[in-house]
PDB file of N, CA and C in Angstrom:
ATOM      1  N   UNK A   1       5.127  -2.924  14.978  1.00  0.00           N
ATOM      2  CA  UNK A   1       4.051  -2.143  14.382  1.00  0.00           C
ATOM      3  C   UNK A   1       3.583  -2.870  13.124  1.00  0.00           C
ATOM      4  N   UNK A   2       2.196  -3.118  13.394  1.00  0.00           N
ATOM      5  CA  UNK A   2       1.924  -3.935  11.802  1.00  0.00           C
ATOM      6  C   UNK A   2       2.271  -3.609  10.647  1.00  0.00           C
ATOM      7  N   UNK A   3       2.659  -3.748   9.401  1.00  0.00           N
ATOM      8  CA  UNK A   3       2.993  -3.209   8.238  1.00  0.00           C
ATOM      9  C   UNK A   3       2.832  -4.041   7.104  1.00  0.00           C
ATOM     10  N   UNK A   4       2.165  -3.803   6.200  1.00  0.00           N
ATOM     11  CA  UNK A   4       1.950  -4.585   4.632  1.00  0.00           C
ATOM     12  C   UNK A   4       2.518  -3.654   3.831  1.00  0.00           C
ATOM     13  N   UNK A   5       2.781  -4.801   2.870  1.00  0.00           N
ATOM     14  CA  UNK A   5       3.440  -3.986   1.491  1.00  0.00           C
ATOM     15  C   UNK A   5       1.711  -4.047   0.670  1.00  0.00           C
ATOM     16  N   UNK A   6       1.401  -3.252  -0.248  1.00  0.00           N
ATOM     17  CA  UNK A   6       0.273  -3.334  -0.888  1.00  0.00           C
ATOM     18  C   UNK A   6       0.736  -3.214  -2.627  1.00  0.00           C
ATOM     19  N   UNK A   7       0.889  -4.081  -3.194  1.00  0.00           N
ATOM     20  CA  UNK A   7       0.551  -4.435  -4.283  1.00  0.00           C
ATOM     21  C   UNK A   7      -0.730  -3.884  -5.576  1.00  0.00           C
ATOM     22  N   UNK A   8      -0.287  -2.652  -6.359  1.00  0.00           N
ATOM     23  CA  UNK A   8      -1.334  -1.815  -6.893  1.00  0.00           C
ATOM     24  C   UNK A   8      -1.611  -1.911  -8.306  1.00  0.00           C
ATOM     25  N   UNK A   9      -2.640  -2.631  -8.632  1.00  0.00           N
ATOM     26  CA  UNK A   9      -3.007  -2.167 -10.573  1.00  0.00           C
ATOM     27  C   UNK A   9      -3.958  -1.243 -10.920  1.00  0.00           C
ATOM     28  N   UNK A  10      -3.514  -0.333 -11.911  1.00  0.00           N
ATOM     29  CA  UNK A  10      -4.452   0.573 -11.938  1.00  0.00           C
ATOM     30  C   UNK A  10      -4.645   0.860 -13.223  1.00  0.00           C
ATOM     31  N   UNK A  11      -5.450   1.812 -13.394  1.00  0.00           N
ATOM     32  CA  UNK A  11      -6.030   2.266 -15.191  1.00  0.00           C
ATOM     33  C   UNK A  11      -4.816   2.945 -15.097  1.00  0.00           C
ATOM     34  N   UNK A  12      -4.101   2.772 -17.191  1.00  0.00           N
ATOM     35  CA  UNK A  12      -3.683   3.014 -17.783  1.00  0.00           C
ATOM     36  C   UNK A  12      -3.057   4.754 -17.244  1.00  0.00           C
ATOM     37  N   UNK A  13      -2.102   4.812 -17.458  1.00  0.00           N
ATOM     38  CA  UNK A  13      -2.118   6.766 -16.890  1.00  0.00           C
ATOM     39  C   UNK A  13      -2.349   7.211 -15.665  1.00  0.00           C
ATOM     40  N   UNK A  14      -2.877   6.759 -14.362  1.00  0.00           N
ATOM     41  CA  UNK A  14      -3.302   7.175 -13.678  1.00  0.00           C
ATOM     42  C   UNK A  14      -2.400   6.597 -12.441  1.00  0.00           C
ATOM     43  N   UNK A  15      -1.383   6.615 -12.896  1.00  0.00           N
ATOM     44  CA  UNK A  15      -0.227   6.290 -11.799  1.00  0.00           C
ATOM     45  C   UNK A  15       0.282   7.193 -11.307  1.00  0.00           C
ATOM     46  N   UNK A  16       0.547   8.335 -11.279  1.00  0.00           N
ATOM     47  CA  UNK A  16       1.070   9.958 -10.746  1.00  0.00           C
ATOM     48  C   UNK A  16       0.204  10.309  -9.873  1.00  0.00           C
ATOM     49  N   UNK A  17      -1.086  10.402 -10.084  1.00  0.00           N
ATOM     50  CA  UNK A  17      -2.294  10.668  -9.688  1.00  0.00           C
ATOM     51  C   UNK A  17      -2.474   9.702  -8.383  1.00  0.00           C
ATOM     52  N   UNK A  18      -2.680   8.451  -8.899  1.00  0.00           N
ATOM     53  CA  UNK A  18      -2.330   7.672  -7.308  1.00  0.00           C
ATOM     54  C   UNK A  18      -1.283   7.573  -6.635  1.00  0.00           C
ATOM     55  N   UNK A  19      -0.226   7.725  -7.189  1.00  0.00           N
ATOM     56  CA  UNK A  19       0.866   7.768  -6.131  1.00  0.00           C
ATOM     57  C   UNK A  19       0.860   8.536  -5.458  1.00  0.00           C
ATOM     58  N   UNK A  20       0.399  10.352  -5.684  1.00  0.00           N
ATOM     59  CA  UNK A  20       0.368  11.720  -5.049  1.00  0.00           C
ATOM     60  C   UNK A  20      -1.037  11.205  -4.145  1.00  0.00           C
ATOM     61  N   UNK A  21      -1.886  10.414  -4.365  1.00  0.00           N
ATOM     62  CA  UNK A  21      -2.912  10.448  -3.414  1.00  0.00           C
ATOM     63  C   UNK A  21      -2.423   9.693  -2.103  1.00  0.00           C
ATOM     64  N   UNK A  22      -1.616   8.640  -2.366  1.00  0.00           N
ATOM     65  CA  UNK A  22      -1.491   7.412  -1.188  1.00  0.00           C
ATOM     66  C   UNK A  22       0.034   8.293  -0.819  1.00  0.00           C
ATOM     67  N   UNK A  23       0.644   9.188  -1.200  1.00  0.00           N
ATOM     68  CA  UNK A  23       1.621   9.733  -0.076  1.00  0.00           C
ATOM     69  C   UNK A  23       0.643  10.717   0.342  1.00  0.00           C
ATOM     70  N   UNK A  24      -0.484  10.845   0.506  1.00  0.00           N
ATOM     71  CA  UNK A  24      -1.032  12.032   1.183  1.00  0.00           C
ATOM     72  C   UNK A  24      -1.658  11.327   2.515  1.00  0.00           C
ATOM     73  N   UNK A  25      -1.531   9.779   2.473  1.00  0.00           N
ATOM     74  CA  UNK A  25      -1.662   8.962   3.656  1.00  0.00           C
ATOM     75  C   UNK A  25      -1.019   8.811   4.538  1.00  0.00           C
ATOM     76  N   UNK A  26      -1.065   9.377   5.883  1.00  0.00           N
ATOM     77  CA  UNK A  26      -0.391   9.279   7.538  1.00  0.00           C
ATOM     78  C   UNK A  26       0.065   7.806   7.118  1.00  0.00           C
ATOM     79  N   UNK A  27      -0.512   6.880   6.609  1.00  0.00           N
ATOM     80  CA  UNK A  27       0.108   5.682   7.031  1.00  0.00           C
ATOM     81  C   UNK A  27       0.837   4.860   5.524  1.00  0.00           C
ATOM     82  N   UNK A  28       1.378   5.583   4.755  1.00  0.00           N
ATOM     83  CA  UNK A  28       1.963   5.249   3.583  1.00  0.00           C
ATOM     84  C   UNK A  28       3.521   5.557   4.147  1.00  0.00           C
ATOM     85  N   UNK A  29       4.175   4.550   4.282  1.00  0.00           N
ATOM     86  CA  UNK A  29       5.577   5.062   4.683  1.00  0.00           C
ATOM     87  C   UNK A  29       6.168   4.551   3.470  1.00  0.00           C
ATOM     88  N   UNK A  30       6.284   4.640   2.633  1.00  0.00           N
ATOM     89  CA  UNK A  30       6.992   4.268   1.057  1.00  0.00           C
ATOM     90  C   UNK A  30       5.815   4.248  -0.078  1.00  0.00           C
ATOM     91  N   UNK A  31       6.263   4.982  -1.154  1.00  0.00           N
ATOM     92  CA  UNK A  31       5.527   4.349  -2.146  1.00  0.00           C
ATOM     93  C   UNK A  31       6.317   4.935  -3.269  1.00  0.00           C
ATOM     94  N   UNK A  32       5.823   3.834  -4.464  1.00  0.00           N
ATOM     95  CA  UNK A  32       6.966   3.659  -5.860  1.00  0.00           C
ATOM     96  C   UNK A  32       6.401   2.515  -7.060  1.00  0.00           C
ATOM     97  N   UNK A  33       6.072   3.697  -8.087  1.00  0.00           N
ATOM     98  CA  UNK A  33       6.163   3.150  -9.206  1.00  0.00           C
ATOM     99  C   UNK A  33       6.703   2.122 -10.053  1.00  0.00           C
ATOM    100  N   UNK A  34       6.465   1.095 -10.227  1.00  0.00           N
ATOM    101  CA  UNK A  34       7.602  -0.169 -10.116  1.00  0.00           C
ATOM    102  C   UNK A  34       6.830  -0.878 -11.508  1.00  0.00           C
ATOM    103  N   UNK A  35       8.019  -1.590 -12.287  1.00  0.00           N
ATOM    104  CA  UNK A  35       7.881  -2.333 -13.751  1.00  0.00           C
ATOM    105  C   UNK A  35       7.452  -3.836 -13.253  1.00  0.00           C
ATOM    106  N   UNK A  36       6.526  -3.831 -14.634  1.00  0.00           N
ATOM    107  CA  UNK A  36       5.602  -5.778 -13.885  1.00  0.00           C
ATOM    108  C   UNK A  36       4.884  -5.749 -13.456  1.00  0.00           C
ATOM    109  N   UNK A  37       4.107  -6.921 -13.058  1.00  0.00           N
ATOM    110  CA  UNK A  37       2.873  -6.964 -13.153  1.00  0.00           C
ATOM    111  C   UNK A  37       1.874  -5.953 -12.587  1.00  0.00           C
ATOM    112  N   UNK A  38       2.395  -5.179 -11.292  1.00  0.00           N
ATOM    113  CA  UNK A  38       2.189  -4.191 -10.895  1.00  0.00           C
ATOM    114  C   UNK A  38       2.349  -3.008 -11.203  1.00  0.00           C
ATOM    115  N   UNK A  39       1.823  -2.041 -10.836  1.00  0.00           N
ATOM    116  CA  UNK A  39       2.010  -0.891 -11.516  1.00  0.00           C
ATOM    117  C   UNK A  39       2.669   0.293  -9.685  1.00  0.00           C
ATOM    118  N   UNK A  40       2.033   0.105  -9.198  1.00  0.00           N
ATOM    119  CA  UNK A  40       2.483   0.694  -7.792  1.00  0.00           C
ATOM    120  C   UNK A  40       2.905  -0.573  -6.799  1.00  0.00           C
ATOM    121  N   UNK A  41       3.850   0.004  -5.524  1.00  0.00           N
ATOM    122  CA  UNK A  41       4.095  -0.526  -4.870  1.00  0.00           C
ATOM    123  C   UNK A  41       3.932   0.330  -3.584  1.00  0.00           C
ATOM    124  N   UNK A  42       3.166  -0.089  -2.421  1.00  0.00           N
ATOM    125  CA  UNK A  42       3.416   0.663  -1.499  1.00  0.00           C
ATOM    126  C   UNK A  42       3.476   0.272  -0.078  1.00  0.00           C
ATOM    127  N   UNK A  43       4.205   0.999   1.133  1.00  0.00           N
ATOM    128  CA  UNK A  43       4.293   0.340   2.284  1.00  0.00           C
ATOM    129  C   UNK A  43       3.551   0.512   3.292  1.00  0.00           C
ATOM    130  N   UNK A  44       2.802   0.073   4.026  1.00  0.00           N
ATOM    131  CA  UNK A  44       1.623   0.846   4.656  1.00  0.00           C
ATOM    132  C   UNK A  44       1.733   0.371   6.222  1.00  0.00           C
ATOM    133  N   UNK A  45       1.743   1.285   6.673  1.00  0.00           N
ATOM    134  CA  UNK A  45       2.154   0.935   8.918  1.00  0.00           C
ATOM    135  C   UNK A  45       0.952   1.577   9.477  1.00  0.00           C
ATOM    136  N   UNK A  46       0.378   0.745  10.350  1.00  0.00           N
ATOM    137  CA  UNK A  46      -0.401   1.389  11.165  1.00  0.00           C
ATOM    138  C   UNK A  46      -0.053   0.562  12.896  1.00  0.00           C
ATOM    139  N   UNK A  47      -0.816   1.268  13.711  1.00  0.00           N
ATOM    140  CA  UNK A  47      -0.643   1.193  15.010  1.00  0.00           C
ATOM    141  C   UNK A  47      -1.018  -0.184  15.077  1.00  0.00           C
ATOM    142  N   UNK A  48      -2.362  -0.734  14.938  1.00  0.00           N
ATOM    143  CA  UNK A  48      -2.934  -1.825  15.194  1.00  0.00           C
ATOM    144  C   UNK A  48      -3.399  -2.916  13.927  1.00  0.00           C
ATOM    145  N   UNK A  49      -3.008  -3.829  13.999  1.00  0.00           N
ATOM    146  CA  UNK A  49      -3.809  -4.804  12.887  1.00  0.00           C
ATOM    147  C   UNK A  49      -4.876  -4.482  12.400  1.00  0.00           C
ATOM    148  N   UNK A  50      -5.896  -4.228  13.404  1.00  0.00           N
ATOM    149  CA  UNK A  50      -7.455  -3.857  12.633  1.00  0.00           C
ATOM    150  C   UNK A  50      -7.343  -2.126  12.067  1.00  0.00           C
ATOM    151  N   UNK A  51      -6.467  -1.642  12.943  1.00  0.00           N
ATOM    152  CA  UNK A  51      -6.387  -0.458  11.854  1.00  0.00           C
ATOM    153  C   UNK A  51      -5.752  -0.333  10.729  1.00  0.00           C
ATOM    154  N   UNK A  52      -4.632  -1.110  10.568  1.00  0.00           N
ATOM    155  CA  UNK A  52      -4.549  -1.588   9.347  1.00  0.00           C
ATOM    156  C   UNK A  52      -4.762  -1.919   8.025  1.00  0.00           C
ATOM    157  N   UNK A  53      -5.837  -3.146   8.369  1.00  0.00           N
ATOM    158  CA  UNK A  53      -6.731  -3.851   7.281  1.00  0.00           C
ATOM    159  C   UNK A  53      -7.894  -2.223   6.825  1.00  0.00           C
ATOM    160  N   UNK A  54      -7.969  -2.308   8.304  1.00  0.00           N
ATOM    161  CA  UNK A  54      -9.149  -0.331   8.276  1.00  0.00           C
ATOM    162  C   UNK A  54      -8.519   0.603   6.651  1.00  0.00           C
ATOM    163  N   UNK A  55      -7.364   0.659   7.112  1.00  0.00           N
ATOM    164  CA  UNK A  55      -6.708   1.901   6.026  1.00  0.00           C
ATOM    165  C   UNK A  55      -6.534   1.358   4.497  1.00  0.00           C
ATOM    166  N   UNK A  56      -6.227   0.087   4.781  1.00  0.00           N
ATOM    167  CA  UNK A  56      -5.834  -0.586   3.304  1.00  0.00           C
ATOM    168  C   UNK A  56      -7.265  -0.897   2.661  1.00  0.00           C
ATOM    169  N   UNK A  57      -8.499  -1.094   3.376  1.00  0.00           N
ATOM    170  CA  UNK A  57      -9.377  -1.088   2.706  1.00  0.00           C
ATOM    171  C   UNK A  57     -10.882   0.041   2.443  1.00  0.00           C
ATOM    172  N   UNK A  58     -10.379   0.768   3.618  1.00  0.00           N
ATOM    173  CA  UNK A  58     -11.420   2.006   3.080  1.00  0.00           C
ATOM    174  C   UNK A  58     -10.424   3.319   2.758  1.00  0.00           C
ATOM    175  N   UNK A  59      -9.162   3.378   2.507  1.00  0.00           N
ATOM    176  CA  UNK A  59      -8.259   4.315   1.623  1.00  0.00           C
ATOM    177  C   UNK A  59      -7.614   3.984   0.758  1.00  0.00           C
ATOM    178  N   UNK A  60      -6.934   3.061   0.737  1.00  0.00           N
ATOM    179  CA  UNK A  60      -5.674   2.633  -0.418  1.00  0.00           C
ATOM    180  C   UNK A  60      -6.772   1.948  -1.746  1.00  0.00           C
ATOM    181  N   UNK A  61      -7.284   0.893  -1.399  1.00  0.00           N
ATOM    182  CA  UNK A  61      -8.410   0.380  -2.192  1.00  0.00           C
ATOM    183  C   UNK A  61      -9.365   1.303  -3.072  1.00  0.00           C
ATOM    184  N   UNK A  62      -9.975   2.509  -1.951  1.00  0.00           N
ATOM    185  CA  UNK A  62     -11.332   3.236  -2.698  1.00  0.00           C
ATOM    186  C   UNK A  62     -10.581   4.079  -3.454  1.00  0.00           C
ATOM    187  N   UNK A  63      -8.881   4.549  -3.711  1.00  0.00           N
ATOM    188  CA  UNK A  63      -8.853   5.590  -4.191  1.00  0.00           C
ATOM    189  C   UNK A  63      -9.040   5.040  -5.897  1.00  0.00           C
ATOM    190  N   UNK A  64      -9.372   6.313  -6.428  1.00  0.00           N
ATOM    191  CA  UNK A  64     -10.301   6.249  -7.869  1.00  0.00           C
ATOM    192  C   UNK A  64      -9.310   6.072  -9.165  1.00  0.00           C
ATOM    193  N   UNK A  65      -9.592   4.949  -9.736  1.00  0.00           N
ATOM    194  CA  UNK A  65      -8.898   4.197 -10.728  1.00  0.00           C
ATOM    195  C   UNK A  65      -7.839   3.147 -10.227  1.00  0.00           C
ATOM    196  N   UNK A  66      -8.036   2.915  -9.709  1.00  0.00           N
ATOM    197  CA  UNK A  66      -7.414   1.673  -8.259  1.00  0.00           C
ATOM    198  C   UNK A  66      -7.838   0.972  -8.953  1.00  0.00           C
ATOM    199  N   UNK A  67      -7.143  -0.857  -9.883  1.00  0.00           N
ATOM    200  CA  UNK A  67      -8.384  -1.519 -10.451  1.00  0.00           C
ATOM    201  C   UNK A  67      -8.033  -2.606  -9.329  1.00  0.00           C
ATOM    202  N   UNK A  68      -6.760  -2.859  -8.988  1.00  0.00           N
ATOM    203  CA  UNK A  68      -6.801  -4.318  -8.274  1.00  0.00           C
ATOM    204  C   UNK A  68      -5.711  -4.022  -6.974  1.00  0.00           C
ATOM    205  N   UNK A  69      -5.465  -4.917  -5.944  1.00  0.00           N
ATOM    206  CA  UNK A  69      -4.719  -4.593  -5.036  1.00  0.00           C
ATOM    207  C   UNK A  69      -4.206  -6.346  -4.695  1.00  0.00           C
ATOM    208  N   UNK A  70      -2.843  -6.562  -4.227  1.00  0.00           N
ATOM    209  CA  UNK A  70      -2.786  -7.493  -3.465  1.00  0.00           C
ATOM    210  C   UNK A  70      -1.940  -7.126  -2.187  1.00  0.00           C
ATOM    211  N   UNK A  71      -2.185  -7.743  -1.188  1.00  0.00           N
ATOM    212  CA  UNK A  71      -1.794  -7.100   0.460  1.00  0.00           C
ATOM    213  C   UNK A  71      -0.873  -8.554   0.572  1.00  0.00           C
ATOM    214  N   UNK A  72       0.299  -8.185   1.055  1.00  0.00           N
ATOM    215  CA  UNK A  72       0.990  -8.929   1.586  1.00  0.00           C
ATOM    216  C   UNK A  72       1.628  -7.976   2.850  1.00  0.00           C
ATOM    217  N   UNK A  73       0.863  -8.914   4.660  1.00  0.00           N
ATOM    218  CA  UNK A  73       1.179  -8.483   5.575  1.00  0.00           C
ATOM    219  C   UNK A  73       2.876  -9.204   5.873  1.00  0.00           C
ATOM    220  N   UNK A  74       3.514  -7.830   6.466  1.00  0.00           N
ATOM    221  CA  UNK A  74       4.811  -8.599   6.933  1.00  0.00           C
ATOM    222  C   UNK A  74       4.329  -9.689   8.099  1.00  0.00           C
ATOM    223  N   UNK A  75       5.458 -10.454   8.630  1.00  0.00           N
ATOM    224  CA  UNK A  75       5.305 -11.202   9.962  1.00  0.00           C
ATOM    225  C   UNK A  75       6.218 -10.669  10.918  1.00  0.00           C
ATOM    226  N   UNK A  76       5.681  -9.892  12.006  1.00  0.00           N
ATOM    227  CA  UNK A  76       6.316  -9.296  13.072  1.00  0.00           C
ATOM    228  C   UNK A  76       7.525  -9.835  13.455  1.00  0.00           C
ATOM    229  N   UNK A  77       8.829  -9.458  13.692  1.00  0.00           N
ATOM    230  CA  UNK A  77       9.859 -10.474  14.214  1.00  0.00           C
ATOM    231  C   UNK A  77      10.884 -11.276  13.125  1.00  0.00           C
ATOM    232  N   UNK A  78       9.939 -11.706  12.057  1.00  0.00           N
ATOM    233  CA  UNK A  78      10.706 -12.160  11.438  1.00  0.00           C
ATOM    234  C   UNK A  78      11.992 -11.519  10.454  1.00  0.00           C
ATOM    235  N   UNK A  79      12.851 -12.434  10.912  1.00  0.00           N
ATOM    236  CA  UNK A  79      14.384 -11.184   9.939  1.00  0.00           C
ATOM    237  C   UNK A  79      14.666 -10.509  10.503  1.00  0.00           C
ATOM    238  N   UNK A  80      14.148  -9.911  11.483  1.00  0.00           N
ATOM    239  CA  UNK A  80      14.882  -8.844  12.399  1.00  0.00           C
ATOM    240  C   UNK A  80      15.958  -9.241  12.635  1.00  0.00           C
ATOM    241  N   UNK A  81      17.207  -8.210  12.908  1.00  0.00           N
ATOM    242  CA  UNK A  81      18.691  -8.366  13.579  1.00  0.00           C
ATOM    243  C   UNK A  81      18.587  -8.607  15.085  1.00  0.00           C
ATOM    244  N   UNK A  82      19.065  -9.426  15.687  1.00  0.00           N
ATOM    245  CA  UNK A  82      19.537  -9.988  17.104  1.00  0.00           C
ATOM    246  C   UNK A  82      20.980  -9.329  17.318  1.00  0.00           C
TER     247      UNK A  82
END
């Protein structure tokens, strides 16, 4: 199942506020407030690749005081236990 971690900077204060918005996302399976350069961290699964990129950029992105994002997609397979 595709999955990115999403990488979140946001205005000053408004970290509670986005975190309660992106767990209100079907496809947020983790999210957490984290020290450095980032301010959020979150895990995001969807069914298909293009739905994916779909959610991370017309939900996770538009929500309000969102200033920056970086997407790092996992690679299917890799690290998995055998």
């Amino acid at each position: 199942m595709p999955t990115a971690y999403v990488l979140i900077n946001c205005d000053l204060g408004s970290e509670e506020d986005i975190i309660r918005d992106l767990k209100k996302l079907p496809e947020a399976v983790e999210v957490s407030g984290v020290y450095g350069v980032y301010d959020i961290v979150a895990k995001i699964r969807s069914d298909t690749m293009d739905k994916l990129r779909e959610n991370i950029t017309w939900h996770v992105r538009k929500i309000d005081k969102v200033r920056s994002t970086l997407t790092m997609i996992v690679i299917e397979g890799q690290g998995d236990k055998k």
